[in-house]
C-alpha atoms as a PDB file:
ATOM      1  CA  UNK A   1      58.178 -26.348  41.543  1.00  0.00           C
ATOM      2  CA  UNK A   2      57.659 -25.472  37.520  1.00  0.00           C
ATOM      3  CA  UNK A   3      58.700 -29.503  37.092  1.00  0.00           C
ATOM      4  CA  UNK A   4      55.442 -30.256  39.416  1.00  0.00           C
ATOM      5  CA  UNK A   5      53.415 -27.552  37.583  1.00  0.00           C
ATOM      6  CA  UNK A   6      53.880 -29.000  34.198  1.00  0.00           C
ATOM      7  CA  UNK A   7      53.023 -32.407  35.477  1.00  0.00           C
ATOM      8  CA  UNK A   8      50.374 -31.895  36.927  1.00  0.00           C
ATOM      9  CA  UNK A   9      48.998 -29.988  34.127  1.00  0.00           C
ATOM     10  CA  UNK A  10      49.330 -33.069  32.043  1.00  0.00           C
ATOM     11  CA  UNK A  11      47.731 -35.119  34.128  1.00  0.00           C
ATOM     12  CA  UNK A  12      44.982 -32.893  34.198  1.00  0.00           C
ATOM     13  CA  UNK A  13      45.132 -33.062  30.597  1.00  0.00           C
ATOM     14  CA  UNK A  14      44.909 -36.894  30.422  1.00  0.00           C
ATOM     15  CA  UNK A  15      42.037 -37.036  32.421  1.00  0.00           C
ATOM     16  CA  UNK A  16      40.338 -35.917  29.614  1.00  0.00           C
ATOM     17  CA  UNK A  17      40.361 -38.391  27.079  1.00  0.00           C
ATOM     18  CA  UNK A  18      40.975 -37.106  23.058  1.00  0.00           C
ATOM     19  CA  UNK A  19      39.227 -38.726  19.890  1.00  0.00           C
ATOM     20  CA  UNK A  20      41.114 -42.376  19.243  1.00  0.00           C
ATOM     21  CA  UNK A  21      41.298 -41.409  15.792  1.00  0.00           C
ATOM     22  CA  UNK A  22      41.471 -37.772  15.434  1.00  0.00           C
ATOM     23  CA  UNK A  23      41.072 -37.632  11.862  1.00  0.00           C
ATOM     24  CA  UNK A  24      38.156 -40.002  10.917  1.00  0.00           C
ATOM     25  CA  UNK A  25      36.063 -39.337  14.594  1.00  0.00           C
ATOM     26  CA  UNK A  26      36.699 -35.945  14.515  1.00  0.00           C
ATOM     27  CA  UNK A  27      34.182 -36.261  10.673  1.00  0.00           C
ATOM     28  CA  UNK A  28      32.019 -38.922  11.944  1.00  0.00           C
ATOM     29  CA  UNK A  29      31.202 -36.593  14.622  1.00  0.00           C
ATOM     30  CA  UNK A  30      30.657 -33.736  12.700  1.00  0.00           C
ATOM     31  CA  UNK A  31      27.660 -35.625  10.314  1.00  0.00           C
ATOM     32  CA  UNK A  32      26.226 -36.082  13.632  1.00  0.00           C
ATOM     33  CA  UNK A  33      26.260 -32.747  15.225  1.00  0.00           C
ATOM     34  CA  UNK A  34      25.438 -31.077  11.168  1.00  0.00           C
ATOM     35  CA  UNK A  35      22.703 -33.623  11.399  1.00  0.00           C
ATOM     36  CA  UNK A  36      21.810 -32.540  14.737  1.00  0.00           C
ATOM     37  CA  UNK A  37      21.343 -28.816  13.717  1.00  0.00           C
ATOM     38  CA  UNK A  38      20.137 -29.690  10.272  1.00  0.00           C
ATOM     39  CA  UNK A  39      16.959 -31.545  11.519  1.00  0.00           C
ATOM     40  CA  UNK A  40      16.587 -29.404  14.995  1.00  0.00           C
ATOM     41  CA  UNK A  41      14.886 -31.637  18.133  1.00  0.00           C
ATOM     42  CA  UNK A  42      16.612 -35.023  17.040  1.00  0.00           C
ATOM     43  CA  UNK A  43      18.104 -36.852  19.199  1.00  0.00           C
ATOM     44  CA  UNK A  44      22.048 -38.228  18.637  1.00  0.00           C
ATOM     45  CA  UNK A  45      23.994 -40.296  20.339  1.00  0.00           C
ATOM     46  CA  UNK A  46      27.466 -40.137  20.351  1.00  0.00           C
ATOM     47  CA  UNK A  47      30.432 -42.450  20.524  1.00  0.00           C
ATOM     48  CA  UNK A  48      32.988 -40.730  22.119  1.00  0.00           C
ATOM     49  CA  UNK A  49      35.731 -40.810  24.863  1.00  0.00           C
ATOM     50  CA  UNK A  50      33.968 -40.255  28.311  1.00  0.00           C
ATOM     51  CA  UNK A  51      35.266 -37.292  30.265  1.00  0.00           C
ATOM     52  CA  UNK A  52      35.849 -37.332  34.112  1.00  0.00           C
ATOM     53  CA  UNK A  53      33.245 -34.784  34.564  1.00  0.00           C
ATOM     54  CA  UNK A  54      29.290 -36.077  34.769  1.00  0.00           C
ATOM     55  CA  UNK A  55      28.384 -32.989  34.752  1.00  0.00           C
ATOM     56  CA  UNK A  56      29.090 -32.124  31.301  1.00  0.00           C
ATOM     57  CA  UNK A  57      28.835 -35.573  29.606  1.00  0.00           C
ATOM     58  CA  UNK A  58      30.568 -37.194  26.974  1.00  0.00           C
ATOM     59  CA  UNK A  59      27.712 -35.873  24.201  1.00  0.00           C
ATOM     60  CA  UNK A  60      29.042 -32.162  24.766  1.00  0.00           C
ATOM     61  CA  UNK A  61      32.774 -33.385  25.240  1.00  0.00           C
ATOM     62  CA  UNK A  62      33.019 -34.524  21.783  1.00  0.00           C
ATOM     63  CA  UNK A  63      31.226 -31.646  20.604  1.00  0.00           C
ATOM     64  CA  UNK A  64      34.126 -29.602  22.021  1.00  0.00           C
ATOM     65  CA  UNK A  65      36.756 -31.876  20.438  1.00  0.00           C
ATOM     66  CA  UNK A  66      34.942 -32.073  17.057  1.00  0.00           C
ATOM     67  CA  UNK A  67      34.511 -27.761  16.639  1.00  0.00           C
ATOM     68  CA  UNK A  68      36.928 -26.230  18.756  1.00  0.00           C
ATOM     69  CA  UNK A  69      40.097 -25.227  17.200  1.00  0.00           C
ATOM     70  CA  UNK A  70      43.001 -22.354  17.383  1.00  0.00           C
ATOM     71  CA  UNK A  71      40.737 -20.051  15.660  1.00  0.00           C
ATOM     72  CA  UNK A  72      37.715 -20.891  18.324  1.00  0.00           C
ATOM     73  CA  UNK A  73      37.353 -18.746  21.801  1.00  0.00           C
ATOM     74  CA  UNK A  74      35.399 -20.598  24.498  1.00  0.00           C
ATOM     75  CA  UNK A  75      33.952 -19.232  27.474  1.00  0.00           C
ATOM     76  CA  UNK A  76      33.079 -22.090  30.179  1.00  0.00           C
ATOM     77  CA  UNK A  77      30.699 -21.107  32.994  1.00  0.00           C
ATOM     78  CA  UNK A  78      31.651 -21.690  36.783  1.00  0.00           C
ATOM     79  CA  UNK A  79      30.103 -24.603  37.521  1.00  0.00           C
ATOM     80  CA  UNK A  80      31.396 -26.361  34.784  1.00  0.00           C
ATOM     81  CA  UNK A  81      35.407 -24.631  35.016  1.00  0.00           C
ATOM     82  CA  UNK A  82      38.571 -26.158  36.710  1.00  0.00           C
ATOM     83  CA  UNK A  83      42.198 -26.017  35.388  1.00  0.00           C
ATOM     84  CA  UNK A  84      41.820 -29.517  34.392  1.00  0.00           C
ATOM     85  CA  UNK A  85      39.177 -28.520  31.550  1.00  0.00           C
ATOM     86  CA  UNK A  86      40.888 -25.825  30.476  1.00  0.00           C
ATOM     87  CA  UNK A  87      44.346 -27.754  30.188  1.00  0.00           C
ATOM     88  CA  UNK A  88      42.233 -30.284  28.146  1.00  0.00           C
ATOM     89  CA  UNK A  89      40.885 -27.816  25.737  1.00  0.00           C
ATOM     90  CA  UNK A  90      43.793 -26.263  25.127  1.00  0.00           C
ATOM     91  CA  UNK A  91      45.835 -29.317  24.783  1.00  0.00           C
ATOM     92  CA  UNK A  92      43.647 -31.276  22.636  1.00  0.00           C
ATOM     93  CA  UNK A  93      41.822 -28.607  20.447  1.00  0.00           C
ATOM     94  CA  UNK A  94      44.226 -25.410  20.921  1.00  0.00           C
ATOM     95  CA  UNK A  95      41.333 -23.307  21.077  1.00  0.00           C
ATOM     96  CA  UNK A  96      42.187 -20.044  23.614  1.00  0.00           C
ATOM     97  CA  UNK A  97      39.957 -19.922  26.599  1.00  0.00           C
ATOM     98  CA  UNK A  98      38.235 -15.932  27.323  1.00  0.00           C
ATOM     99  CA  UNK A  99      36.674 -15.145  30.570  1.00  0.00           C
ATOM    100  CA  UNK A 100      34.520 -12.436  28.522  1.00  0.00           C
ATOM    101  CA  UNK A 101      31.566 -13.950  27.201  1.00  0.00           C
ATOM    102  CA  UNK A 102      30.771 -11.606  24.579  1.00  0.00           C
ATOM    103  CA  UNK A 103      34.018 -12.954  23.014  1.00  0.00           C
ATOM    104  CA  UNK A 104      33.175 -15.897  22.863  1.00  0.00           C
ATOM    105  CA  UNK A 105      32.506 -18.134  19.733  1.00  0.00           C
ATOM    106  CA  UNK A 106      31.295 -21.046  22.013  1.00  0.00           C
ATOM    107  CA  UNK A 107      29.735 -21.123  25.374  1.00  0.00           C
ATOM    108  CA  UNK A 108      29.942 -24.252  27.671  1.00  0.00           C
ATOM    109  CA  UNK A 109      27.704 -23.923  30.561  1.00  0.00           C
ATOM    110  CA  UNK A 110      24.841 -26.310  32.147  1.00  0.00           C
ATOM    111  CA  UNK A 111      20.996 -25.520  32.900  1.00  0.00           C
ATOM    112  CA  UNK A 112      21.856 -24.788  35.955  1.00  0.00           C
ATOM    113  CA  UNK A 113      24.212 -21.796  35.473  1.00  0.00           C
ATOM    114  CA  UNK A 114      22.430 -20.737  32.190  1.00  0.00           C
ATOM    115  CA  UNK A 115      21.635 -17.008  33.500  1.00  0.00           C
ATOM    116  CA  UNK A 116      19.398 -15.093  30.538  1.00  0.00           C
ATOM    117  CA  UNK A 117      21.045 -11.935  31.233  1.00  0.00           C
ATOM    118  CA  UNK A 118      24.674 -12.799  30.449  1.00  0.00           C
ATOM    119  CA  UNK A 119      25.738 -11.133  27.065  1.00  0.00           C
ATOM    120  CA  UNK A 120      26.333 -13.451  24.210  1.00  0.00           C
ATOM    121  CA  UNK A 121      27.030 -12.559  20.975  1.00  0.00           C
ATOM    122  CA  UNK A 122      23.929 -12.086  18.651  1.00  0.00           C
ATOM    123  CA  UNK A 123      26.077 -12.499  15.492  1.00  0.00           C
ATOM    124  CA  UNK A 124      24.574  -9.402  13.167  1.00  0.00           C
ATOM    125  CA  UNK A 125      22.197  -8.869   9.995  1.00  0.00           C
ATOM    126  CA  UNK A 126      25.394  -9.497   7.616  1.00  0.00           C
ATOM    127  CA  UNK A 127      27.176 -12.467   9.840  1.00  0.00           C
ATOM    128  CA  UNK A 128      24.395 -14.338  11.756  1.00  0.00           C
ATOM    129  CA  UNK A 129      26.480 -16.973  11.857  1.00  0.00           C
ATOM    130  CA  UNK A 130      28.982 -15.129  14.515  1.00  0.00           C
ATOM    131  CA  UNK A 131      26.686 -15.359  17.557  1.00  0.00           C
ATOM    132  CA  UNK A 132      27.861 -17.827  20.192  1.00  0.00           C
ATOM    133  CA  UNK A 133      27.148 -21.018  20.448  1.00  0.00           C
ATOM    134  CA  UNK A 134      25.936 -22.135  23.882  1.00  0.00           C
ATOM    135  CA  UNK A 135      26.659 -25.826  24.836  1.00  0.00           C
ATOM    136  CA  UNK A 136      24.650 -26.845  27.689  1.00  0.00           C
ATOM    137  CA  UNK A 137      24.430 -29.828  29.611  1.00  0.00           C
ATOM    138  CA  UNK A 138      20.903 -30.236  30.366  1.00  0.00           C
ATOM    139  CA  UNK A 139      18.844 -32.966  32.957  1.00  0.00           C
ATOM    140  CA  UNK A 140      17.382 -35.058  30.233  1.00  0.00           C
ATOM    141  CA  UNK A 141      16.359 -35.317  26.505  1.00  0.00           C
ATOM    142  CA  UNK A 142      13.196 -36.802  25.059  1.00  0.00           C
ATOM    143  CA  UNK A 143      11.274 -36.118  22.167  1.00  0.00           C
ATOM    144  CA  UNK A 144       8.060 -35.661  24.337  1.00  0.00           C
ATOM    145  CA  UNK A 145       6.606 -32.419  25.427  1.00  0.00           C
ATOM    146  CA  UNK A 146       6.412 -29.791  26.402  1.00  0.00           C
ATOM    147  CA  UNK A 147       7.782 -27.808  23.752  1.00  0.00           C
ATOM    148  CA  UNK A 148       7.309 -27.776  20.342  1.00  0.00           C
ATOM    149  CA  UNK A 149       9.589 -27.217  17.515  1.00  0.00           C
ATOM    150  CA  UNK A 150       9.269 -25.971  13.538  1.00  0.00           C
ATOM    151  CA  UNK A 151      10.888 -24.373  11.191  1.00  0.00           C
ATOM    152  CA  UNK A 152      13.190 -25.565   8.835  1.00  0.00           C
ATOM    153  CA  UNK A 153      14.423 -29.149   9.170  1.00  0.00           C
ATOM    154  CA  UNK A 154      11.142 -30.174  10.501  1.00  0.00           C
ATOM    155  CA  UNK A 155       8.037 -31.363   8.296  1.00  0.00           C
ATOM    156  CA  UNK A 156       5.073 -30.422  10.781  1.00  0.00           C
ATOM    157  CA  UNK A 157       6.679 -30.221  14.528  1.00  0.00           C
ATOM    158  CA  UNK A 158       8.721 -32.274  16.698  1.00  0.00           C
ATOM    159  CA  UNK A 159       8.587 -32.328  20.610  1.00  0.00           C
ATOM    160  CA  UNK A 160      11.928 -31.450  22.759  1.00  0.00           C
ATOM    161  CA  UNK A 161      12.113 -31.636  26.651  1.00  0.00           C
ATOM    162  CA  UNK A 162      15.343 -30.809  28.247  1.00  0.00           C
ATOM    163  CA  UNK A 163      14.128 -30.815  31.888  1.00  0.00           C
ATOM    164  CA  UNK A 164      11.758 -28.805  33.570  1.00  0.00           C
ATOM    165  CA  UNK A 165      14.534 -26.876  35.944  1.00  0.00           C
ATOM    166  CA  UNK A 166      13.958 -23.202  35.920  1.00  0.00           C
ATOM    167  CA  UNK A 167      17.114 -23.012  34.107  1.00  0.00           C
ATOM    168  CA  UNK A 168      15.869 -25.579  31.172  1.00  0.00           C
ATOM    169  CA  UNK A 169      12.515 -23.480  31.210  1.00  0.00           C
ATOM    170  CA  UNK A 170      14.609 -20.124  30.703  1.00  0.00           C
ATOM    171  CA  UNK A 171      16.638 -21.624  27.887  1.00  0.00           C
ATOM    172  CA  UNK A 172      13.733 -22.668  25.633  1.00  0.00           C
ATOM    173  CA  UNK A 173      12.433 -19.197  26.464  1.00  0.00           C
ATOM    174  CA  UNK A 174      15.676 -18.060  25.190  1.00  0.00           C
ATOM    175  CA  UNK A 175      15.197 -19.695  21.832  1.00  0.00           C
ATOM    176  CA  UNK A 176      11.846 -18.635  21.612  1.00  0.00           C
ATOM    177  CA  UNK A 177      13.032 -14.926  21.997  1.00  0.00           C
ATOM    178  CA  UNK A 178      15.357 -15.547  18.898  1.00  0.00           C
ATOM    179  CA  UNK A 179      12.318 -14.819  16.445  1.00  0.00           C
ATOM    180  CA  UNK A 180      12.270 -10.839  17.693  1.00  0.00           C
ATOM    181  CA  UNK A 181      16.359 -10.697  16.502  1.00  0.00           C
ATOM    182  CA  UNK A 182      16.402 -13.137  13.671  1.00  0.00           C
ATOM    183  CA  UNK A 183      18.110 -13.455  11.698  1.00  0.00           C
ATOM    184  CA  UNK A 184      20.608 -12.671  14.962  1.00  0.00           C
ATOM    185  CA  UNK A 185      20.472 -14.871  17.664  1.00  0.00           C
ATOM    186  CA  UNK A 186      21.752 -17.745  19.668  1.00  0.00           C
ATOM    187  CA  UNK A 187      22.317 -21.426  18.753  1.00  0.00           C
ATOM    188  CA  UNK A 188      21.951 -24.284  21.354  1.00  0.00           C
ATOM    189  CA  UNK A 189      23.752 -27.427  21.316  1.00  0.00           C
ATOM    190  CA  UNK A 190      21.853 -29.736  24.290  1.00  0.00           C
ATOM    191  CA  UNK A 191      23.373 -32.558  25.794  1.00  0.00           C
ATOM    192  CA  UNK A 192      22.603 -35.282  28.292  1.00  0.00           C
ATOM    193  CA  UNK A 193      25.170 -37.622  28.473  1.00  0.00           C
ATOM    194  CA  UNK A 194      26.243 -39.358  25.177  1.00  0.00           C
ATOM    195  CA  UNK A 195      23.094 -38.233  23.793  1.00  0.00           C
ATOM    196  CA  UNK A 196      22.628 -34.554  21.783  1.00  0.00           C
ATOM    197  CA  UNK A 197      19.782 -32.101  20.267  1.00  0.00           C
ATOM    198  CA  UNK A 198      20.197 -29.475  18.715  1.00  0.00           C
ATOM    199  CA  UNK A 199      18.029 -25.744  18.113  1.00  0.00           C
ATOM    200  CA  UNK A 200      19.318 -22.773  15.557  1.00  0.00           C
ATOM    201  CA  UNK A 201      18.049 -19.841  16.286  1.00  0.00           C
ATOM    202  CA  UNK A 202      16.094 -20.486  12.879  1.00  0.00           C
ATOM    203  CA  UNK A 203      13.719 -22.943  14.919  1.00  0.00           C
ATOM    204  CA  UNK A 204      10.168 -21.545  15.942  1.00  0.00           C
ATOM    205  CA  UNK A 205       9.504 -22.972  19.469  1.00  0.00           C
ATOM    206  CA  UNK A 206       5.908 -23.173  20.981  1.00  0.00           C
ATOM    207  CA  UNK A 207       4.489 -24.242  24.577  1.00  0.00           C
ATOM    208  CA  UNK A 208       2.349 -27.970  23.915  1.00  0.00           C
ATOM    209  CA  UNK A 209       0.084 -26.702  26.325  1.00  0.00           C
ATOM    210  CA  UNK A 210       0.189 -22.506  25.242  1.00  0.00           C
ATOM    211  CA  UNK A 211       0.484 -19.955  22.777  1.00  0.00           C
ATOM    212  CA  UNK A 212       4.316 -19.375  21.367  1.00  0.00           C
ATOM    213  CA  UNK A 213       6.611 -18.071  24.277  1.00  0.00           C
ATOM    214  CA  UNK A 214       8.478 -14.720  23.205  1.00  0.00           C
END
């Protein structure tokens, strides 16, 4: 029976494809997700191992490979979770998976099961940077309306869409909402298949067709 176990467990694990070339990927995927959250609303696209699972895309798979790590805790919403993912995680990035989102340092979840009310880490006045990350596999990303971004990264304002799912709606409300905490809040980390955006909580983000959600 433990001889099955194991097996199975690494099959689950190869299912889910790690970086060719951990070392050199691992960086040239890191200039794209820094660029990502350096310039917030452009789009990336990603050359990385596809994972068995459509729902979460390859974009937000290499993501995962590229900043998860032992020191990294990762909370993965219900939709997204099987014992296959969390073998892969583990195996390929060591990071320790925590059913308590308010431990968590990243958040992998889709539009779908994004739920406002669940408590993520704000990260505080002295270590903004220790909110949790939310990775979220959204239905599609353009740079056409309807919301507008600015801040810093952006020279006048750049147009995101993400969907227009209830979910996608709340999220982008959820961003907006990071002005009344800042500098505390929550990144986002979009993804749509190979392709990724990205919005710090530093990013101002307006309706195209209203005044500023908050």
């Amino acid at each position: 029976m433990e001889t099955r176990e194991r097996v199975a467990g690494e099959t689950g694990s190869a299912a889910w494809p790690g970086l060719s070339d951990p070392a050199h990927d691992s960086q040239r995927l890191f200039r794209q997700i820094l660029g990502a959250m350096s310039e917030p609303g452009t789009l990336e696209t990603l050359a990385v191992p596809v994972p068995p699972s459509d729902a979460l895309g390859a974009a937000l798979w290499g993501v995962v490979l590229t900043l998860c790590d032992l020191e990294t805790r990762v909370w993965i919403a219900a939709d997204l979770d099987s014992p296959a993912l969390r073998q892969a995680l583990t195996f390929h990035t060591g990071a320790r998976i925590t059913d308590d989102p308010v431990s968590a340092d990243f958040a992998l979840l889709t539009h779908e099961s994004f739920d406002p009310q669940t408590s993520f880490v704000l990260g505080s006045d002295t270590y903004p940077d220790r909110g949790t990350t939310l990775l979220v596999a959204v239905e599609r990303l353009a740079n056409v309306g309807p919301s507008m971004l600015s801040g810093p990264g952006i020279e006048t304002t750049r147009a995101l869409d993400i969907g227009d799912s209830p979910g996608c709606r709340a999220l982008m409300d959820r961003l907006a909402a990071n002005r009344a905490s800042f500098p505390q809040g929550l990144d986002m980390i979009f993804g749509c298949g190979t392709r990724l955006a990205a919005v710090p909580r530093s990013t101002r983000v307006t309706r195209a067709d209203a005044k500023e959600v908050n």
